[in-house]
Protein backbone atom coordinates (compact mmCIF):
# COMPACT_ATOMS: atom_id res chain seq x y z
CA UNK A 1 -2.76 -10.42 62.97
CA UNK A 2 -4.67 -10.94 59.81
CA UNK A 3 -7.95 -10.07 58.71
CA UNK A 4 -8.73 -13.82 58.48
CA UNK A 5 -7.93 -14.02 61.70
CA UNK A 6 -10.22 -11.45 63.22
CA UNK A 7 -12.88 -12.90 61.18
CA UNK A 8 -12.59 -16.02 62.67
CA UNK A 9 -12.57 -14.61 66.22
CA UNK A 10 -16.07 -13.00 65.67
CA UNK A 11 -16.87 -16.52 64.21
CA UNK A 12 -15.92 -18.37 67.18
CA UNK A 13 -18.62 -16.45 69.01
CA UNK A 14 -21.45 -18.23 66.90
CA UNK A 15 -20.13 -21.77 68.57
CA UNK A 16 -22.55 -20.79 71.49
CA UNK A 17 -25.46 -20.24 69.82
CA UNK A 18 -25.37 -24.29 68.52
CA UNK A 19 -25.66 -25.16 72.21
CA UNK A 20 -28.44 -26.70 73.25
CA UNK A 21 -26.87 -27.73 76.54
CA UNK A 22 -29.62 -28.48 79.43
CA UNK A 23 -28.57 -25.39 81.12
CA UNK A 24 -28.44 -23.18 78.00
CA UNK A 25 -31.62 -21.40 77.32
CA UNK A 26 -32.89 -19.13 74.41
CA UNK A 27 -34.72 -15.96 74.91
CA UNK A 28 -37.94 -17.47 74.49
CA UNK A 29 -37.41 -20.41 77.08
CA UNK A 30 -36.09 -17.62 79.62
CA UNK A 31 -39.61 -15.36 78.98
CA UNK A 32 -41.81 -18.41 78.87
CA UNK A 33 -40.33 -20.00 82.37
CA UNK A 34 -40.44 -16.30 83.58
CA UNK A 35 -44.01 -15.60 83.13
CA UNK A 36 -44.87 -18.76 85.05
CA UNK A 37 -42.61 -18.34 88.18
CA UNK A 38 -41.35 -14.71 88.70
CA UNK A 39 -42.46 -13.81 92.04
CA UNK A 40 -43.98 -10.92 91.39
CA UNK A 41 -46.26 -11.95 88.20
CA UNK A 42 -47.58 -15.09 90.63
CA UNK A 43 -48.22 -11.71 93.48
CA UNK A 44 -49.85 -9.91 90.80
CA UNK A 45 -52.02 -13.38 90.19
CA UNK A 46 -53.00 -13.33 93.52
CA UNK A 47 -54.35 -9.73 93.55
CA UNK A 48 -56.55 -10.76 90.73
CA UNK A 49 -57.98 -13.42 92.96
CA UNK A 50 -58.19 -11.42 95.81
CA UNK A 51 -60.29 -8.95 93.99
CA UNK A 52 -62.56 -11.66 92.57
CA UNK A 53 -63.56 -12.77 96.55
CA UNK A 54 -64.17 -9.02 97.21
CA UNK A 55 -66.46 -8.66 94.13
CA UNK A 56 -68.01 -11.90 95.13
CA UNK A 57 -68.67 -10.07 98.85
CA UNK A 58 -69.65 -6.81 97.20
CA UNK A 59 -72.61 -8.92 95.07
CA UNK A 60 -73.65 -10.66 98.79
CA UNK A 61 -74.43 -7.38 100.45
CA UNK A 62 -77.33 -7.12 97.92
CA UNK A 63 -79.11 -10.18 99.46
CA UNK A 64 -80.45 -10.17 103.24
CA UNK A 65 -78.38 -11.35 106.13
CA UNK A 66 -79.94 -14.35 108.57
CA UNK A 67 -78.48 -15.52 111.67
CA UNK A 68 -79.52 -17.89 114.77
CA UNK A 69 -78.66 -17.48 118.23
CA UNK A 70 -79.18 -19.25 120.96
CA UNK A 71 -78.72 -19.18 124.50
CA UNK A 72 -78.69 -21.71 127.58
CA UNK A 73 -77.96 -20.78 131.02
CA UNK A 74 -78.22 -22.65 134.05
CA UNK A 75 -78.55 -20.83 137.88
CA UNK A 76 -78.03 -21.74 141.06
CA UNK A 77 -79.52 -19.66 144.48
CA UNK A 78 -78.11 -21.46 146.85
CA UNK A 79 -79.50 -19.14 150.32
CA UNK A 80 -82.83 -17.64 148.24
CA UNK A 81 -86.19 -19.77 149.34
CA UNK A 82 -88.43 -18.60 146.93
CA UNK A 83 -87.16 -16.62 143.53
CA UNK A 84 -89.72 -14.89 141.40
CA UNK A 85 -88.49 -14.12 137.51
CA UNK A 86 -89.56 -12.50 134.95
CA UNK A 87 -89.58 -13.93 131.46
CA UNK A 88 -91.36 -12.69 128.18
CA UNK A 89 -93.55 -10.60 130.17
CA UNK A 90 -94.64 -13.77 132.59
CA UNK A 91 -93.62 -13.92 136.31
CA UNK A 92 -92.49 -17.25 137.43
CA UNK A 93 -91.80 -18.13 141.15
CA UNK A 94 -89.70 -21.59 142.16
CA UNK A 95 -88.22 -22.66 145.33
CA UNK A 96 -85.76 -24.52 142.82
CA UNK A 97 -82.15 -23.58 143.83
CA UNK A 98 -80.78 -24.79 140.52
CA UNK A 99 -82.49 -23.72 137.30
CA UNK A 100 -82.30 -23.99 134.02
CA UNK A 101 -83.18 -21.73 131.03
CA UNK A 102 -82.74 -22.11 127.13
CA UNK A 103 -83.49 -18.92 124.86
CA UNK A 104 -83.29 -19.15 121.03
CA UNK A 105 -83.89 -16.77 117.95
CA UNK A 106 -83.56 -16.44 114.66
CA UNK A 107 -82.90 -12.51 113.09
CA UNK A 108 -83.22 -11.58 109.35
CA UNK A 109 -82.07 -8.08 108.21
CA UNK A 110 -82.22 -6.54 104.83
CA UNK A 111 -80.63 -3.06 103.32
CA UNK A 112 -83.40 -2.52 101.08
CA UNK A 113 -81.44 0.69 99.78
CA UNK A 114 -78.56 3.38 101.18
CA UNK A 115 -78.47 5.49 97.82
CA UNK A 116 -77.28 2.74 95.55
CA UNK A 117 -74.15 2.43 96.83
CA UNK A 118 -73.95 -1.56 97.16
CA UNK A 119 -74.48 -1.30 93.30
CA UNK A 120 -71.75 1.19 92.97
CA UNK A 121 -69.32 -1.11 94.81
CA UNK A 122 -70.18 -3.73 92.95
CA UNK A 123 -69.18 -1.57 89.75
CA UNK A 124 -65.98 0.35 91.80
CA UNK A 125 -64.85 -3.45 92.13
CA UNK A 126 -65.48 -4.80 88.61
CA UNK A 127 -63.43 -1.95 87.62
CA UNK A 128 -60.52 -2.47 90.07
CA UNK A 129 -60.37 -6.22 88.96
CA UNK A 130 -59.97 -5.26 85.38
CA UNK A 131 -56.95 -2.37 86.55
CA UNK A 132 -55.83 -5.25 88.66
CA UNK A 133 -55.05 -7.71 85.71
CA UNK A 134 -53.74 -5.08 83.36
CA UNK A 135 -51.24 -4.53 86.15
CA UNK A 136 -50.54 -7.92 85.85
CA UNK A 137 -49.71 -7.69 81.66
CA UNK A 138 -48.00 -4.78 82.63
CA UNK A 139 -45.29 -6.93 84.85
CA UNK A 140 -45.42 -9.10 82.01
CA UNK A 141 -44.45 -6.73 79.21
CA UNK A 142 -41.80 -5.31 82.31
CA UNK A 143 -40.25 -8.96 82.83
CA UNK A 144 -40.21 -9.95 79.04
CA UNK A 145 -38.32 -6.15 78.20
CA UNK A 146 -35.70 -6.42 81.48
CA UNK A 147 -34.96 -10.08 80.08
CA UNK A 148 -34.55 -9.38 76.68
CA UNK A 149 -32.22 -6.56 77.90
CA UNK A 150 -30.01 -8.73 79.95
CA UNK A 151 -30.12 -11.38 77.20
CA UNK A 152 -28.61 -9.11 74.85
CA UNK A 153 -26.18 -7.80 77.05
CA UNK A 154 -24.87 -11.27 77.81
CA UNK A 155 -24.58 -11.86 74.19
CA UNK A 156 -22.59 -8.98 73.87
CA UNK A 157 -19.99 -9.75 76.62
CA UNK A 158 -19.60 -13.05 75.04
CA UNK A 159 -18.58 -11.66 72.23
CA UNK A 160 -16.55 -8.83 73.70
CA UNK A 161 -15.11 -11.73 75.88
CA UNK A 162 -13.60 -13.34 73.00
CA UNK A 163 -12.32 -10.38 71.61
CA UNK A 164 -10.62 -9.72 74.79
CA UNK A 165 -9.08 -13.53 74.66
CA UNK A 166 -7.47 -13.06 70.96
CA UNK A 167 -6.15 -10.09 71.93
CA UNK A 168 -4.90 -11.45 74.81
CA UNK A 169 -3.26 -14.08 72.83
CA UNK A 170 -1.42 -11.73 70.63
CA UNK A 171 -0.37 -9.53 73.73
CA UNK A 172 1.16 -12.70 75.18
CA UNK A 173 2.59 -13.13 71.77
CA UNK A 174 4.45 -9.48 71.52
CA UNK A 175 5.34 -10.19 75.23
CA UNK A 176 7.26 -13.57 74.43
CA UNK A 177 8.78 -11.79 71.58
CA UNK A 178 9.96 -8.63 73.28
CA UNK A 179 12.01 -11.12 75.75
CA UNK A 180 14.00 -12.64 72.75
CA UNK A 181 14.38 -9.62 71.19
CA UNK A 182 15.62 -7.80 74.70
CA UNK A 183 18.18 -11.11 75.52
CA UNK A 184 19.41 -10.52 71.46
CA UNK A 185 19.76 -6.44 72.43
CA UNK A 186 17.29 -5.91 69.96
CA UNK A 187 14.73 -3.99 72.59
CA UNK A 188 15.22 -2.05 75.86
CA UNK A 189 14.21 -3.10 79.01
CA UNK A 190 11.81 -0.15 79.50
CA UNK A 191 10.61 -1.25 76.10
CA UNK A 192 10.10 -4.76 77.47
CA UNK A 193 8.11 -3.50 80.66
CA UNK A 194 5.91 -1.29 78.18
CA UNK A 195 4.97 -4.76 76.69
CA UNK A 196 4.40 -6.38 79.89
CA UNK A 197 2.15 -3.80 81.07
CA UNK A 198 0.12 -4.85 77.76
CA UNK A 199 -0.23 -8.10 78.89
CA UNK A 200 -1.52 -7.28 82.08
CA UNK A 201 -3.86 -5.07 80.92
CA UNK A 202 -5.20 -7.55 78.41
CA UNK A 203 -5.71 -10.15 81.12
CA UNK A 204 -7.33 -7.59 83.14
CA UNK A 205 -9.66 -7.15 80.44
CA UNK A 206 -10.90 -10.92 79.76
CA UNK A 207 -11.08 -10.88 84.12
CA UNK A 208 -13.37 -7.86 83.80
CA UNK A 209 -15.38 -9.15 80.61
CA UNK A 210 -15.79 -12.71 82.60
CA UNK A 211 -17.28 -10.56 85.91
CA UNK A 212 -19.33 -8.43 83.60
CA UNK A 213 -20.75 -11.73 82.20
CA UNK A 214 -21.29 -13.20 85.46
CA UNK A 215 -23.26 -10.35 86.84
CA UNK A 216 -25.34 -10.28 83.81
CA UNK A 217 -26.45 -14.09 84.55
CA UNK A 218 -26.92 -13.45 87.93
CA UNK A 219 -29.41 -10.77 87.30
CA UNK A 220 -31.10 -13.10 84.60
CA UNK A 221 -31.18 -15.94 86.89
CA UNK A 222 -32.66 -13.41 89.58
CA UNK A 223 -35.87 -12.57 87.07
CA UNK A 224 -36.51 -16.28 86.31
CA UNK A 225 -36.27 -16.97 90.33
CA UNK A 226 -33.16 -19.22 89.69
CA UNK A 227 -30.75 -20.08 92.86
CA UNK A 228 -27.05 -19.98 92.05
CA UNK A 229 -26.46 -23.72 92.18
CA UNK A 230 -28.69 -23.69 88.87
CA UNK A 231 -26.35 -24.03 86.11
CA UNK A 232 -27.28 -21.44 83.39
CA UNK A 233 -26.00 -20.09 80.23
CA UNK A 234 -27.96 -18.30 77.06
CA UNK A 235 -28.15 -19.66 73.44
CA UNK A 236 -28.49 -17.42 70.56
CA UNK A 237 -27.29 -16.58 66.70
CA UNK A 238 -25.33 -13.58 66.16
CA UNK A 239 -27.21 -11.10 64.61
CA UNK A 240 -26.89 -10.65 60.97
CA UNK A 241 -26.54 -7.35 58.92
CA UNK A 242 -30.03 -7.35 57.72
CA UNK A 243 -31.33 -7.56 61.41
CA UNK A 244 -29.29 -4.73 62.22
CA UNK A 245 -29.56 -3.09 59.11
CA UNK A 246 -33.41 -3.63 59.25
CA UNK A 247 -36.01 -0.81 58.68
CA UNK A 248 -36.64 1.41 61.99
CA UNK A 249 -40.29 1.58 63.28
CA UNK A 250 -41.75 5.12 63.29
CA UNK A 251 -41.85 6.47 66.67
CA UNK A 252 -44.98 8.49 65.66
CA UNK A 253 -46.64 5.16 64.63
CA UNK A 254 -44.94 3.04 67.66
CA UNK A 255 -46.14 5.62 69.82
CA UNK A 256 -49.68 5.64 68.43
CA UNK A 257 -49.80 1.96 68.58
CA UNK A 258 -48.95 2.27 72.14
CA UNK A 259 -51.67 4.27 72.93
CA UNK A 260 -54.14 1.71 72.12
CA UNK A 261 -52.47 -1.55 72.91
CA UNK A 262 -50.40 -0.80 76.54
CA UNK A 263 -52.03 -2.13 79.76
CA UNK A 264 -50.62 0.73 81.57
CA UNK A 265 -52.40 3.11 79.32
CA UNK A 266 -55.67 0.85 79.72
CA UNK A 267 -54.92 0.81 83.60
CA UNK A 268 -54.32 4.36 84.17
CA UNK A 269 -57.96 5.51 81.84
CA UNK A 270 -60.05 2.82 83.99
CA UNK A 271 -58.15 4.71 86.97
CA UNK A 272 -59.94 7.47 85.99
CA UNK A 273 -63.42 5.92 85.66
CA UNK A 274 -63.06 4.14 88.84
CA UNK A 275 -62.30 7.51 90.72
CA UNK A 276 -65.13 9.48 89.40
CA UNK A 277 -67.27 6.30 90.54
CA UNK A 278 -65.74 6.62 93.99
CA UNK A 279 -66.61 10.15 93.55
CA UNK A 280 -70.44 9.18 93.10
CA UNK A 281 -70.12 6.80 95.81
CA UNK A 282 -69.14 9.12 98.04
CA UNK A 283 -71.64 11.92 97.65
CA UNK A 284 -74.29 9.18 98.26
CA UNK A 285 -73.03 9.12 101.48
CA UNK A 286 -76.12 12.15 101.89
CA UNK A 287 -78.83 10.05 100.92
CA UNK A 288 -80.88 7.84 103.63
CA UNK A 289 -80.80 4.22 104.28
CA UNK A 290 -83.87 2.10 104.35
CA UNK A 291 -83.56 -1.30 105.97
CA UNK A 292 -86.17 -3.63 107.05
CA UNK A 293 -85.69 -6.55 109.67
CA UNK A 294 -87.98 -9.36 111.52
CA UNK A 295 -87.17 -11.94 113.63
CA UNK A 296 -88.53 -14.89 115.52
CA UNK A 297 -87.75 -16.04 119.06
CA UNK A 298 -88.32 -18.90 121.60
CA UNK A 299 -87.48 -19.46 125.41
CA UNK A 300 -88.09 -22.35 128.14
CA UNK A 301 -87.54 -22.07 131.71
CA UNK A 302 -87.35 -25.10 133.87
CA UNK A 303 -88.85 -23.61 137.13
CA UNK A 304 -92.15 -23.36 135.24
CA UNK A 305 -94.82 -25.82 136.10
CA UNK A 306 -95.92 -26.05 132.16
CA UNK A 307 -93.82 -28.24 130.50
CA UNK A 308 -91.18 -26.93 127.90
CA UNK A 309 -92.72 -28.28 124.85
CA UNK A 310 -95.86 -26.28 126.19
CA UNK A 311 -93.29 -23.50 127.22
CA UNK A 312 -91.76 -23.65 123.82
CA UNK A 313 -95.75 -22.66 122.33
CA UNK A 314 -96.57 -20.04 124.26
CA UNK A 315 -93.46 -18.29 124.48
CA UNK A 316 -93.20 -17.95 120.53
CA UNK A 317 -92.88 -14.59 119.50
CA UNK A 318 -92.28 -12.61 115.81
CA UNK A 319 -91.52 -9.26 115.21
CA UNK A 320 -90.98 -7.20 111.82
CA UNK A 321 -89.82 -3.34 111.68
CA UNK A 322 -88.65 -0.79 108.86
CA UNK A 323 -85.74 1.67 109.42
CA UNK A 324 -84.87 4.22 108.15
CA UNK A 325 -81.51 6.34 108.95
CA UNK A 326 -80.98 9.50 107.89
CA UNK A 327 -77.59 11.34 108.14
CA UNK A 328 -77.86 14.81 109.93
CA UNK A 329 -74.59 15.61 110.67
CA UNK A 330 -71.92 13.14 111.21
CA UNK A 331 -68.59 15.35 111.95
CA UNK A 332 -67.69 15.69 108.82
CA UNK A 333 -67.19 12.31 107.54
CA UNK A 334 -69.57 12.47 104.54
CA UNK A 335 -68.07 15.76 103.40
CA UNK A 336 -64.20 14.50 103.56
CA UNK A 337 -65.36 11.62 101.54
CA UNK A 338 -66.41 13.81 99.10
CA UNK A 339 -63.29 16.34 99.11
CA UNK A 340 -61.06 13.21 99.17
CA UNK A 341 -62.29 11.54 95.95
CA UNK A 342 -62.36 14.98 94.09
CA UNK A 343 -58.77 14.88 94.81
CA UNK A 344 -58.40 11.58 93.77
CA UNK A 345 -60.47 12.47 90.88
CA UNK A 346 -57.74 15.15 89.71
CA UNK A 347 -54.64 13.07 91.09
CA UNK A 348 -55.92 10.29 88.65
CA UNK A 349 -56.34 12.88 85.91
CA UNK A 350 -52.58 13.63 85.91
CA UNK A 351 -51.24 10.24 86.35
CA UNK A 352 -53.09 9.37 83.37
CA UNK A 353 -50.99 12.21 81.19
CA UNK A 354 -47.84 11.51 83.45
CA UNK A 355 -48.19 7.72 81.86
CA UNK A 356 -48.19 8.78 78.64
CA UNK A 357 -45.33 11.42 78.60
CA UNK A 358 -43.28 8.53 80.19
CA UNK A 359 -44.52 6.05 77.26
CA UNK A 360 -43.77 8.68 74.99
CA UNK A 361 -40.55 9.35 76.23
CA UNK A 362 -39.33 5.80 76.48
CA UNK A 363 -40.26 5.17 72.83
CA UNK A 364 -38.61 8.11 71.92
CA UNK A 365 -35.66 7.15 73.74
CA UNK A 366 -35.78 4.03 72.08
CA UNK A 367 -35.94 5.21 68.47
CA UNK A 368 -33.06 7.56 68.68
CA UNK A 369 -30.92 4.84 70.25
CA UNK A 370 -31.71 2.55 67.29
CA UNK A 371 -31.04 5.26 65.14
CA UNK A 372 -27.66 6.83 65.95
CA UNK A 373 -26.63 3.17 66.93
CA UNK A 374 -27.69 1.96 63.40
CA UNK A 375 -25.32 4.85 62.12
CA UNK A 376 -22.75 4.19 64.29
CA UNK A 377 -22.77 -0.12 63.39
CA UNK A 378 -21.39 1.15 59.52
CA UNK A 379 -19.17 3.29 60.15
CA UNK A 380 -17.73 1.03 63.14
CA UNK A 381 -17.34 -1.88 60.34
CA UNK A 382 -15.51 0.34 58.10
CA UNK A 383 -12.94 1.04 61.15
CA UNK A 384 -12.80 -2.47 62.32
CA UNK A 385 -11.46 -3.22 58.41
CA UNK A 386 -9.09 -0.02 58.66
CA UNK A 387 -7.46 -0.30 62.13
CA UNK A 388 -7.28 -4.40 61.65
CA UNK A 389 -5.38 -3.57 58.56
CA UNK A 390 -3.10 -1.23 60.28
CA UNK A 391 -2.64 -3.02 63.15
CA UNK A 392 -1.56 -6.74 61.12
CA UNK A 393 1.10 -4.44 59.54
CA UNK A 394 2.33 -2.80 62.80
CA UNK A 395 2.46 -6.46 64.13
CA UNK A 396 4.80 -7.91 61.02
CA UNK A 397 6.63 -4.71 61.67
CA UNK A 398 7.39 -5.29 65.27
CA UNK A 399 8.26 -8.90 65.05
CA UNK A 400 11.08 -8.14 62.65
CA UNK A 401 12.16 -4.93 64.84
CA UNK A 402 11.28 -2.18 62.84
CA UNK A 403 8.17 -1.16 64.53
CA UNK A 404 8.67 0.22 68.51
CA UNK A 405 6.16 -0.82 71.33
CA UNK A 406 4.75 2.63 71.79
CA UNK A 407 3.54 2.14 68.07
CA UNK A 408 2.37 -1.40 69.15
CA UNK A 409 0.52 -0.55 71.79
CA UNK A 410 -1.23 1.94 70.37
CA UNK A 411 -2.42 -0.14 67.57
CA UNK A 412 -3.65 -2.68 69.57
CA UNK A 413 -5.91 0.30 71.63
CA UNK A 414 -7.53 1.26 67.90
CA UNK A 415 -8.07 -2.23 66.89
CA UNK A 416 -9.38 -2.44 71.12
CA UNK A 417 -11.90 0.38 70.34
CA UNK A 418 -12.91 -0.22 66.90
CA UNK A 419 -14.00 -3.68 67.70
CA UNK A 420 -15.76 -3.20 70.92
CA UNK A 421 -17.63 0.05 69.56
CA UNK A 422 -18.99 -2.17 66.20
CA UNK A 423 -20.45 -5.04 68.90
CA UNK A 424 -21.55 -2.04 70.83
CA UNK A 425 -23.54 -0.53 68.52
CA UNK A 426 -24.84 -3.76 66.63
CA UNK A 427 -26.21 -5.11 70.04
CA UNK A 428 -27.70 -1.84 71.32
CA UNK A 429 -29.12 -1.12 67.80
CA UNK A 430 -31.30 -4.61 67.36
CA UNK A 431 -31.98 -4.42 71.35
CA UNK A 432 -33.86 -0.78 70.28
CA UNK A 433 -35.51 -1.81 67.74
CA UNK A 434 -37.26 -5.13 68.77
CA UNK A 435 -38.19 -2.99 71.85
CA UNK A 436 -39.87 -0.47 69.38
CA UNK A 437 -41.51 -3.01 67.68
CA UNK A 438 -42.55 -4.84 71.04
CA UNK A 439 -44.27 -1.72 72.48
CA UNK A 440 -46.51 -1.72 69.07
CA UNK A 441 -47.83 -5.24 70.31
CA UNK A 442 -45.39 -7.78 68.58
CA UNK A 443 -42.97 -10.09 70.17
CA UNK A 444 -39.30 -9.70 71.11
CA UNK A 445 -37.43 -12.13 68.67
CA UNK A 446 -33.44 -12.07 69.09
């Protein structure tokens, strides 16, 4: 196998990135068709109106409440000759059997104050809205890093695919080859079963590359809420030198960037606020609530000898009154309100540092990867060149019977290695550093 060859089996791999196929998609139309119908961004969405309608209750509690009631009743005495009843403070006696009587009323109540805390809900739940849509960027930022992940890994396999397939080709090649040269009594049978045991391991390999593949667009397909009788396959360039080659973000500086630009970091400080406001809310709990009410009601009754419009005037009646409630002791509750948000106070406290050891971490994680990958990508192209040399000779070698199959084989293995550790580590290192570069704020672009 020449080195022309293996060049153009790394070029065949670019033929999919001219596709523009209905069901081929590039990175950018899988994120954009993700963040508009992944399940659990459109949840997310929903919790941000959800908390809107509770804010918009929270506001109401500030304004009095007004209701009407009304009641109408009808009796019936059927053995009772003379029935005296008493209604707003007037006695009434009929000799009706049937009666009829109609009360109405209309009730106004107002919390003119219970220690503020209707104001501090109001805040508690502008705060929770604003946690509640940084959530929301943070499945976002989650969706737009797992596809990007996937999406490089199917480029990869792709690639590793066709690798698989050329070598393949040439193990089918040596295979046809060992059976002339066995029927000519140029190789031994056990030499001949060595060869066939090549083959099948080669065809194992493009069968495992093609699963890997599949799996990797079923869990793409899964993000962007695709069923599997959506066709689907990924478009892309192979990435150049210079991309891989390219100039590695700071992890000090990516980290730093982080700090001020991550909705979870945003998220887990207003976490913070919002428990020392439940905190507040809590210990106001002590104070005492004034309310003030009135009302107005109305009544008729049709055993009276006035008539109900006349009914209707005298029975009128309006009342007004001021509360006031003051908590004494009420078994505790208060006081494990209190305890309860200090705890939450502190628990908030450490999640906050927990989230940015993990952010830390994961940068960090990311920046060595790049790194040693980068490292890895030129001295894996210098090996490719070396063991695709060696191997083309081996080849010439064995075809003309001077080479054995143990040689063979195990030049195929370093070519094997070489070539699948340089699309390794070119893959892994661009993944690493567009996901440096994404977690200071820019855009993945593959």
């Amino acid at each position: 196998m020449t080195n022309k060859k293996f060049l153009f089996l790394i070029g065949l791999t670019g033929l999919f990135g001219t596709s523009h196929a209905q069901d081929s998609w590039s990175l950018q139309d899988c994120i954009d068709y993700a963040l508009q119908n992944n399940i659990q961004i459109q949840k997310n969405r929903i919790s941000e109106d959800q908390g809107d309608v509770a804010l918009w209750q929270y506001k109401g509690a500030l304004f009095p409440s007004l209701s009407f009631n009304t009641n109408q009743s009808m009796g019936y005495r059927p053995f009772e000759e003379n029935t005296a009843i008493v209604q707003n403070g007037q006695v009434t006696n009929t000799t009706n059997k049937v009666t009829y009587q109609g009360s109405y009323g209309l009730n106004a109540n107002w919390t003119v104050w219970n220690g503020g805390i209707n104001h501090k809900n109001i805040e508690a739940q502008e705060l929770q809205n604003e946690i509640t849509k940084l959530n929301t960027q943070q499945s976002e930022l989650t969706i737009q890093e797992q596809i990007a992940q996937l999406y490089v890994q199917i480029m990869y396999t792709k690639e590793a695919k066709k690798v698989n397939e050329k070598l393949l080709e040439t193990a089918q090649s040596q295979y046809d080859r060992g059976k002339e040269m066995l029927n000519q009594g140029q190789m031994a049978k056990a030499d001949l079963i060595q060869l066939e045991a090549q083959l099948s391991s080669a065809k194992y390999a493009v069968v495992n590359s093609e699963t890997q593949l599949a799996n990797y667009k079923r869990q793409l397909k899964a993000l962007l809420e695709l069923d599997l009788n959506t066709p689907f396959d990924v478009r892309g360039d192979i990435p150049s030198d210079d991309q891989v080659l390219a100039m590695i973000p700071s992890a000090q500086e990516a980290y730093a960037k982080a700090l001020e630009t991550r909705p979870e970091i945003k998220s887990a400080q207003l976490s913070m606020d919002a428990a020392s406001l439940e905190l507040d809310i809590a210990k106001r709990g002590f104070y005492p609530t004034v309310g003030i009410s009135a009302s107005i009601g109305d009544s008729h009754y049709s055993a009276s000898k006035e008539s109900a419009g006349k009914q209707m005037k005298t029975n009128l009646n309006m009342s007004a009154g001021v509360s006031v409630s003051v908590p004494i002791f009420d078994n505790r509750r208060i006081q494990s309100n209190v305890r309860n948000a200090k705890l939450q106070q502190a628990n908030s406290r450490l999640n906050f540092q927990d989230t940015k050891n993990t952010l830390s971490s994961t940068i960090e994680q990311y920046w060595i990867n790049a790194n040693s990958n980068q490292q890895n990508y030129i001295s894996a192209k210098t090996r490719v060149k070396s063991q695709e040399a060696s191997y083309e000779l081996l080849n010439e070698q064995f075809q003309n019977g001077l080479k054995n199959t143990v040689e063979v084989l195990q030049g195929r293995d370093n070519v094997i290695s070489a070539e699948q550790d340089m699309l390794q580590s070119k893959y892994t290192t661009l993944l690493n550093i567009q996901l440096l570069k994404f977690y200071t704020g820019e855009p993945i672009t593959l």
